[in-house]
Every structure is written in C-alpha cells, then in structure tokens.
N, C-alpha and C. Protein backbone atom coordinates (compact mmCIF):
# COMPACT_ATOMS: atom_id res chain seq x y z
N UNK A 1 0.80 -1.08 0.00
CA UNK A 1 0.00 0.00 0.00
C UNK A 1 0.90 1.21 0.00
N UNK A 2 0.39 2.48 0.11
CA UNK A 2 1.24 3.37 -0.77
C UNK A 2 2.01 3.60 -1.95
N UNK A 3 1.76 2.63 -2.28
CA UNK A 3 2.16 2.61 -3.59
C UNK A 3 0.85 2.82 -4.87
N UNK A 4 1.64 4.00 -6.23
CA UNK A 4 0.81 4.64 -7.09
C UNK A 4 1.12 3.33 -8.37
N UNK A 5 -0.29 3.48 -8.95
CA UNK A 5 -0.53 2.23 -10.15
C UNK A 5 -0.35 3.45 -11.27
N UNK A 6 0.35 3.31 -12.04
CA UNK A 6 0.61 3.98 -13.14
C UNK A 6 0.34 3.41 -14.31
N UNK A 7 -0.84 3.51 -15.23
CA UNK A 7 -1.08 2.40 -16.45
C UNK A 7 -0.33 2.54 -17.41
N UNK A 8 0.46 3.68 -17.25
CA UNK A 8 1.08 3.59 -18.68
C UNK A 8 2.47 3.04 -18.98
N UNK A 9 2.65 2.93 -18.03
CA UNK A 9 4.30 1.95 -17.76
C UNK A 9 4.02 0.54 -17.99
N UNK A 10 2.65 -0.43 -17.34
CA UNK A 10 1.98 -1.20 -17.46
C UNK A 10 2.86 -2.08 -16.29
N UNK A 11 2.81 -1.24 -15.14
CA UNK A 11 3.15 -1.92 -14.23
C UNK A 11 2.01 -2.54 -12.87
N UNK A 12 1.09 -2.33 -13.21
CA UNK A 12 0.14 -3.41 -12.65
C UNK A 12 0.34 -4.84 -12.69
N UNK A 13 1.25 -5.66 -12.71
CA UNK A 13 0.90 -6.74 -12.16
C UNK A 13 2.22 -6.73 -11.04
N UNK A 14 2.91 -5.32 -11.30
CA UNK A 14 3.78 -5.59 -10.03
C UNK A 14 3.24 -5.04 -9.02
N UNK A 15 1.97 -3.97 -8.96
CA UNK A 15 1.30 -3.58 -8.50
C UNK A 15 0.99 -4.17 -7.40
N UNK A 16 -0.28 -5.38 -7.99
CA UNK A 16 -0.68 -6.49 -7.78
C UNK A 16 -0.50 -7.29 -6.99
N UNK A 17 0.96 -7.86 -7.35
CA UNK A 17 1.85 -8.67 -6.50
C UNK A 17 2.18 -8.41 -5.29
N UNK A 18 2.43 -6.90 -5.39
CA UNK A 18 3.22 -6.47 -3.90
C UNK A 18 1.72 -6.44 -3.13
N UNK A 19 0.45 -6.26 -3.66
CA UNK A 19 -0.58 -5.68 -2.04
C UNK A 19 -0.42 -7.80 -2.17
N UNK A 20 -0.63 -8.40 -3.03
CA UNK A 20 -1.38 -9.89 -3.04
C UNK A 20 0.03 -10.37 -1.21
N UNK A 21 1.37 -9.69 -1.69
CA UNK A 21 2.35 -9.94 -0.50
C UNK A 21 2.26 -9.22 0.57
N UNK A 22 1.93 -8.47 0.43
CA UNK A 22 1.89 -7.40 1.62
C UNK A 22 -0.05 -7.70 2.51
N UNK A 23 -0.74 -8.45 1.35
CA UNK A 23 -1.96 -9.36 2.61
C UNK A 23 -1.47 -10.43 2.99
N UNK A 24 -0.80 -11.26 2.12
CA UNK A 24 0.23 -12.53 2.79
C UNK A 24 0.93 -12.30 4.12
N UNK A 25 1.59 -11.29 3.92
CA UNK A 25 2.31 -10.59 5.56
C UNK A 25 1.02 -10.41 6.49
N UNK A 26 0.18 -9.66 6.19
CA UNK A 26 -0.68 -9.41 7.55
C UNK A 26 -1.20 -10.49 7.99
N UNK A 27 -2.03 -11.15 6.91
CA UNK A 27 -2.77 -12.81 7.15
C UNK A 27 -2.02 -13.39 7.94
N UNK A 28 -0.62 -13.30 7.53
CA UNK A 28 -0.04 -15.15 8.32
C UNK A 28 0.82 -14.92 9.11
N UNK A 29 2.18 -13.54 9.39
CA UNK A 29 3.09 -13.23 9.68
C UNK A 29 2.74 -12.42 10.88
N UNK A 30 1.95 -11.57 10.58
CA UNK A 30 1.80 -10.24 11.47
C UNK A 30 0.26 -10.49 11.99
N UNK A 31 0.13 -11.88 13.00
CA UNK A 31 -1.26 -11.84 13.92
C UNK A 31 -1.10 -11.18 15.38
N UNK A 32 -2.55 -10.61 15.58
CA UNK A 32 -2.25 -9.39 16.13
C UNK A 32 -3.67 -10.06 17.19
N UNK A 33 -3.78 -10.02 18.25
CA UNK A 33 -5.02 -9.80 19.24
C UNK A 33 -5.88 -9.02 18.61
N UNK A 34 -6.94 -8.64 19.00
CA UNK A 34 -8.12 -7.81 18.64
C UNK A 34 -7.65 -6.31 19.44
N UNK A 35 -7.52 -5.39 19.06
CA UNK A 35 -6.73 -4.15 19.17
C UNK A 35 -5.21 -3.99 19.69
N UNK A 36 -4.51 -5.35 18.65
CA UNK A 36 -3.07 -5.38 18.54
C UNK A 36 -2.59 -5.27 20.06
N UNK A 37 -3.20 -5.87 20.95
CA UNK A 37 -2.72 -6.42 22.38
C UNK A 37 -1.74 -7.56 22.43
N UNK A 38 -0.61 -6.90 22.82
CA UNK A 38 0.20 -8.39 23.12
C UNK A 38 0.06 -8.64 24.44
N UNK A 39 -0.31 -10.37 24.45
CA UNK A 39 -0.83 -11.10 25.59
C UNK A 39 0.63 -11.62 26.48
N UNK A 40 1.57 -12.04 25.42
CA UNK A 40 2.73 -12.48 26.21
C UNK A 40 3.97 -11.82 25.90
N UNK A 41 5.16 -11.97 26.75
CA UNK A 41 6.24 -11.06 26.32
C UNK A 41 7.00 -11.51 24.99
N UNK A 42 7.26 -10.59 24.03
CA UNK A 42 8.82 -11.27 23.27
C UNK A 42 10.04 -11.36 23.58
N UNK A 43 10.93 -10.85 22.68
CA UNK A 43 11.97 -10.72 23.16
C UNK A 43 12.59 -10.24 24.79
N UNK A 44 11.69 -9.04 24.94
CA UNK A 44 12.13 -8.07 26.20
C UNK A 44 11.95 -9.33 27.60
N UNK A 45 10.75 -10.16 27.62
CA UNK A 45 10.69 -11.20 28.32
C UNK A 45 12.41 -12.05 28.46
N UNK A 46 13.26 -12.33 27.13
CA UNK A 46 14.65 -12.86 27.96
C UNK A 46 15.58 -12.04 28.37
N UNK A 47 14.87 -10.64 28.53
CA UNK A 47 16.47 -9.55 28.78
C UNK A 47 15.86 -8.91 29.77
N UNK A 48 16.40 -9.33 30.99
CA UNK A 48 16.43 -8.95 32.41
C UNK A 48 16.91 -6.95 32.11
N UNK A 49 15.53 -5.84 32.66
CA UNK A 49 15.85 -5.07 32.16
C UNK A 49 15.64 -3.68 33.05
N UNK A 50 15.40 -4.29 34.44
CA UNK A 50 15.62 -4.11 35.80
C UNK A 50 17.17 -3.15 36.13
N UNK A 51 18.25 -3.73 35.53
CA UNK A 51 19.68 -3.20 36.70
C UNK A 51 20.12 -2.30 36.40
N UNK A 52 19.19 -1.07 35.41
CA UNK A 52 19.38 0.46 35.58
C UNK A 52 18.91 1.15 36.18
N UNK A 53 18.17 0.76 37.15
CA UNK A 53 17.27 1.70 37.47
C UNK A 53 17.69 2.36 38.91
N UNK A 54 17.38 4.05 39.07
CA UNK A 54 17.73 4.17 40.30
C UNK A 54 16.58 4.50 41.63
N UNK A 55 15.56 4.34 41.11
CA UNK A 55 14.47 4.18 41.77
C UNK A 55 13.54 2.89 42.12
N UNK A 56 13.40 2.36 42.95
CA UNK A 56 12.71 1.01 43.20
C UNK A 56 11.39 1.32 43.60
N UNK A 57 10.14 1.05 43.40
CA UNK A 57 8.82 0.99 43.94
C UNK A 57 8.70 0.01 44.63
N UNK A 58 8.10 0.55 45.99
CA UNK A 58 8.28 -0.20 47.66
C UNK A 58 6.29 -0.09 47.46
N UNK A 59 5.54 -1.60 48.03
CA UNK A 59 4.08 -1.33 48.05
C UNK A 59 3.80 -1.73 49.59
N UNK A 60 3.08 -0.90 50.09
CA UNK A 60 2.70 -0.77 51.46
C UNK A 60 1.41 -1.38 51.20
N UNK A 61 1.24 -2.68 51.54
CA UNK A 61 -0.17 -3.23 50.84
C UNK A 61 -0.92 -2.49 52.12
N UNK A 62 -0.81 -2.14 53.52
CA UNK A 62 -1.64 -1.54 54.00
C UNK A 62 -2.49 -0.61 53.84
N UNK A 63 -1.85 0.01 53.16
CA UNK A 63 -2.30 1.55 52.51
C UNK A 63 -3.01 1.34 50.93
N UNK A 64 -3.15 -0.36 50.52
CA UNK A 64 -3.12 -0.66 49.12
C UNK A 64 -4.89 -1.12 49.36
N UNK A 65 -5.95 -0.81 48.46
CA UNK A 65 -6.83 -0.12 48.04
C UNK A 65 -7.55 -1.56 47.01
N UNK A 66 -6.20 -2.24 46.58
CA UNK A 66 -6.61 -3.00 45.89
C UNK A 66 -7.36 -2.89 43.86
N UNK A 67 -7.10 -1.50 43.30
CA UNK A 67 -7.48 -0.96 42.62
C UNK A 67 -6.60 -1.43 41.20
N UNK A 68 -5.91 -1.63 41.52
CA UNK A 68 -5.20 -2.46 40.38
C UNK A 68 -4.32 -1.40 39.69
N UNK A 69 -4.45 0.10 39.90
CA UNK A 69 -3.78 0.88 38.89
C UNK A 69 -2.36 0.72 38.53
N UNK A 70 -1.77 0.22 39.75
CA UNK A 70 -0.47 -0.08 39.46
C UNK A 70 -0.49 -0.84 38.30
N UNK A 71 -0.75 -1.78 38.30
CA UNK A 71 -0.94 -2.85 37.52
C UNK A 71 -1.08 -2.40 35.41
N UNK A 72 -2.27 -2.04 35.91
CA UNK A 72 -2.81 -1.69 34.48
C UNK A 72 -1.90 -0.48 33.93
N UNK A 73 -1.00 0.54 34.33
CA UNK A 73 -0.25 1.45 34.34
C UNK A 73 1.33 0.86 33.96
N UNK A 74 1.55 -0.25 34.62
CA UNK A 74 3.10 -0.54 34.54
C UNK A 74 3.58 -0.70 33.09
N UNK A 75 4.18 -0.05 32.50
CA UNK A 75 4.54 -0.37 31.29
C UNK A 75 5.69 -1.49 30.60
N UNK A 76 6.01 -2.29 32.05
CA UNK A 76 6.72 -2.94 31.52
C UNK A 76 6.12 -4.46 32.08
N UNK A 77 4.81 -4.36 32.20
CA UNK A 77 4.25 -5.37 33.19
C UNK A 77 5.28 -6.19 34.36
N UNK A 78 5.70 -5.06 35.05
CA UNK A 78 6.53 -5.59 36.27
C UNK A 78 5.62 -5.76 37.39
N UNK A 79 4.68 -5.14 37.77
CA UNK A 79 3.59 -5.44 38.62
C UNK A 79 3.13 -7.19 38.36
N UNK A 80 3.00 -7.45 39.60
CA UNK A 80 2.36 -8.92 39.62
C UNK A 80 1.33 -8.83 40.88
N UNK A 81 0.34 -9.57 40.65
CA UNK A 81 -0.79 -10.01 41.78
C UNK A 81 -0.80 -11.60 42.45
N UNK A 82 -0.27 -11.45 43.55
CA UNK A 82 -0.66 -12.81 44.04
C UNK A 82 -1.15 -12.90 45.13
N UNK A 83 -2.13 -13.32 44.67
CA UNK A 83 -3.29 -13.35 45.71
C UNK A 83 -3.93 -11.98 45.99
N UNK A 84 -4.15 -11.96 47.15
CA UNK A 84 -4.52 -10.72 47.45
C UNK A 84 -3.40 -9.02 46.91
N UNK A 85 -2.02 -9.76 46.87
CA UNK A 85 -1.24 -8.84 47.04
C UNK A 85 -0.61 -8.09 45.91
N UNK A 86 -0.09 -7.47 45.67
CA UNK A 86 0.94 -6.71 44.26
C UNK A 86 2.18 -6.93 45.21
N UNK A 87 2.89 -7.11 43.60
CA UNK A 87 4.31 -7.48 44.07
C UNK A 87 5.28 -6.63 42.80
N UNK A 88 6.86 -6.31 42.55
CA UNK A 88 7.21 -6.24 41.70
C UNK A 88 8.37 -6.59 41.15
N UNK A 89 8.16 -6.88 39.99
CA UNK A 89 9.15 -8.31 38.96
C UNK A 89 10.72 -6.72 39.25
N UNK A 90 11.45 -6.54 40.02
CA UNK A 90 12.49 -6.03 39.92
C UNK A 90 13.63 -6.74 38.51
N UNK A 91 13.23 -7.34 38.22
CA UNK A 91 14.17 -8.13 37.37
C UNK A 91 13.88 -7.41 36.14
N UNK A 92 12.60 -6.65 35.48
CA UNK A 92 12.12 -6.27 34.93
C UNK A 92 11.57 -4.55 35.38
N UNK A 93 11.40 -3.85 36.37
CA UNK A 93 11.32 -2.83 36.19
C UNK A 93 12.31 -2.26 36.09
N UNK A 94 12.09 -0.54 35.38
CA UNK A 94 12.79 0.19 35.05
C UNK A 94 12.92 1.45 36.09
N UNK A 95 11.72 1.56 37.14
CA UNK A 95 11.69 2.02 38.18
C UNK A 95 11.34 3.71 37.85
N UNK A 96 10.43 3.90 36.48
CA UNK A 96 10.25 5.10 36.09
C UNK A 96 8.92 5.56 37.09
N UNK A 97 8.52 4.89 37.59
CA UNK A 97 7.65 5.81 39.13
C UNK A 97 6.11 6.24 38.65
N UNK A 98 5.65 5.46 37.18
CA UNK A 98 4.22 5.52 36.87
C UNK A 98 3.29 4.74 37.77
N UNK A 99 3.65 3.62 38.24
CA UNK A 99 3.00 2.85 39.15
C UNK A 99 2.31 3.72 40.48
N UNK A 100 3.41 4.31 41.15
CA UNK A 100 3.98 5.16 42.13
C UNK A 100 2.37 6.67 42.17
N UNK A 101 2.79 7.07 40.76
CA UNK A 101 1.83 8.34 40.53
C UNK A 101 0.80 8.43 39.98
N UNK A 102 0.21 6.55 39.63
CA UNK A 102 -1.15 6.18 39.51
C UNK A 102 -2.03 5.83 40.86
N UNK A 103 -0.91 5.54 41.54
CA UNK A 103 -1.09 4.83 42.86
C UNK A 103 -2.40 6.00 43.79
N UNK A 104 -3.99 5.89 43.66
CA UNK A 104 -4.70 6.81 44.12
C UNK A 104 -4.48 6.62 45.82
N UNK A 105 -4.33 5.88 46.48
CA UNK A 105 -3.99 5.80 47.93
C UNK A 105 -2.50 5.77 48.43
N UNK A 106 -1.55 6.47 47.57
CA UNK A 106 -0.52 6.61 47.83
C UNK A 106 0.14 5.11 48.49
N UNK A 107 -0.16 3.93 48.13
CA UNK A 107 0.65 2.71 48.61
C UNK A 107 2.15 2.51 47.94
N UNK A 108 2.64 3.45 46.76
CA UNK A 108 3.44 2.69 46.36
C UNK A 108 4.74 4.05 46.43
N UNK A 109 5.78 3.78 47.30
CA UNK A 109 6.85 4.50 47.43
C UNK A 109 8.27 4.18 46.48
N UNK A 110 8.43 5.40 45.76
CA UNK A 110 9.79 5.36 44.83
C UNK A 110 10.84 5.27 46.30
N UNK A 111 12.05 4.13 46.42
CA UNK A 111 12.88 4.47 47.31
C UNK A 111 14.50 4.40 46.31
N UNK A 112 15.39 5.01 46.50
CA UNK A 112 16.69 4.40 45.88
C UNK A 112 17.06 3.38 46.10
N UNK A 113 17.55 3.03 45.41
CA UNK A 113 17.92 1.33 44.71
C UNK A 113 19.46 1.12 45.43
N UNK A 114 19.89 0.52 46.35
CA UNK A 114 21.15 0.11 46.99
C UNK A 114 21.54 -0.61 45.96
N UNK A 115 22.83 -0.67 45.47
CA UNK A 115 23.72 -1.61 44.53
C UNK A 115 25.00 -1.81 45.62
C-alpha cells in the first residue's frame, strides 16, 4: 500500500503482486489480538531489564486499596498479583515511578535502589 498504479508503464501486475504480499504478511506473519494487544512477552521477556534503574517501587499493601492501577499502568508489566497482594518483577522494572503516581492511595513508594 502506498504505492501509485501507473497504467502507462503497465506496471500493474507488479502492482498487484506487492498488495497480493503485503496481505500474505498481515494474514499469516503479522497476527495481532483484537486491538493489537500483546498477551505475552517477546523478546524483552529474555532480557532482564531491571539493573538500571535508580528508583525502586516499595508497596505498602496496608495503605493498598486493591485498585489495580499499578498494575494496568506498569509499562513494563513488572507489577504482579498474588493473591490478594501486588508485588514487583524487579528483574524487569525500570523504576520510572508511573505505578507510584497512579497509585490513588498513595501505597506505592519510589525508594533508591542500593547496589
């Protein structure tokens, strides 16, 4: 697509070819969830991506509300639920403090990261 059909060159069947490949790609190559949701991790799932960060999110489940925002907010799905509780995949956050400033009952504290 984006591409202009020009008849007078008589290049329509290369036209052709490229959308007939370029639905081949979407059909079979490029499946997507129903509003292109990825359900599981790719690549970023084998690269531990956690040991830059200089902020750690600390959750005071006392103060925790149970609201899930952390959760639905984390952009690197480092938030986890078990059970009752939130927990976080440090192995995987980046410690950018969205969790932290979704957090409507203030449960979740940015602290510095000891190395």
């Amino acid at each position: 697509m984006g591409k202009e059909y020009n008849s007078k060159k008589g290049e329509k069947g290369q036209f052709l070819s490229s959308l007939k490949r370029e639905s081949f790609l979407a059909q079979s190559i490029m499946k997507l969830n129903i509003g292109a949701i990825i359900t599981e991790p790719g690549s970023s799932g084998n690269n531990k991506t956690g040991g830059w960060r200089i902020f750690k999110p600390v959750i005071n489940m006392e103060k925790c509300i149970d609201c899930g925002s952390c959760w639905i907010f984390c952009p690197d799905a480092s938030i986890i639920k078990e059970g009752s509780e939130y927990k976080v995949n440090l192995d995987y956050c980046k410690g950018c403090g969205i969790c932290s400033n979704e957090c409507p009952s203030g449960a979740i504290e940015l602290v510095m990261e000891e190395k």
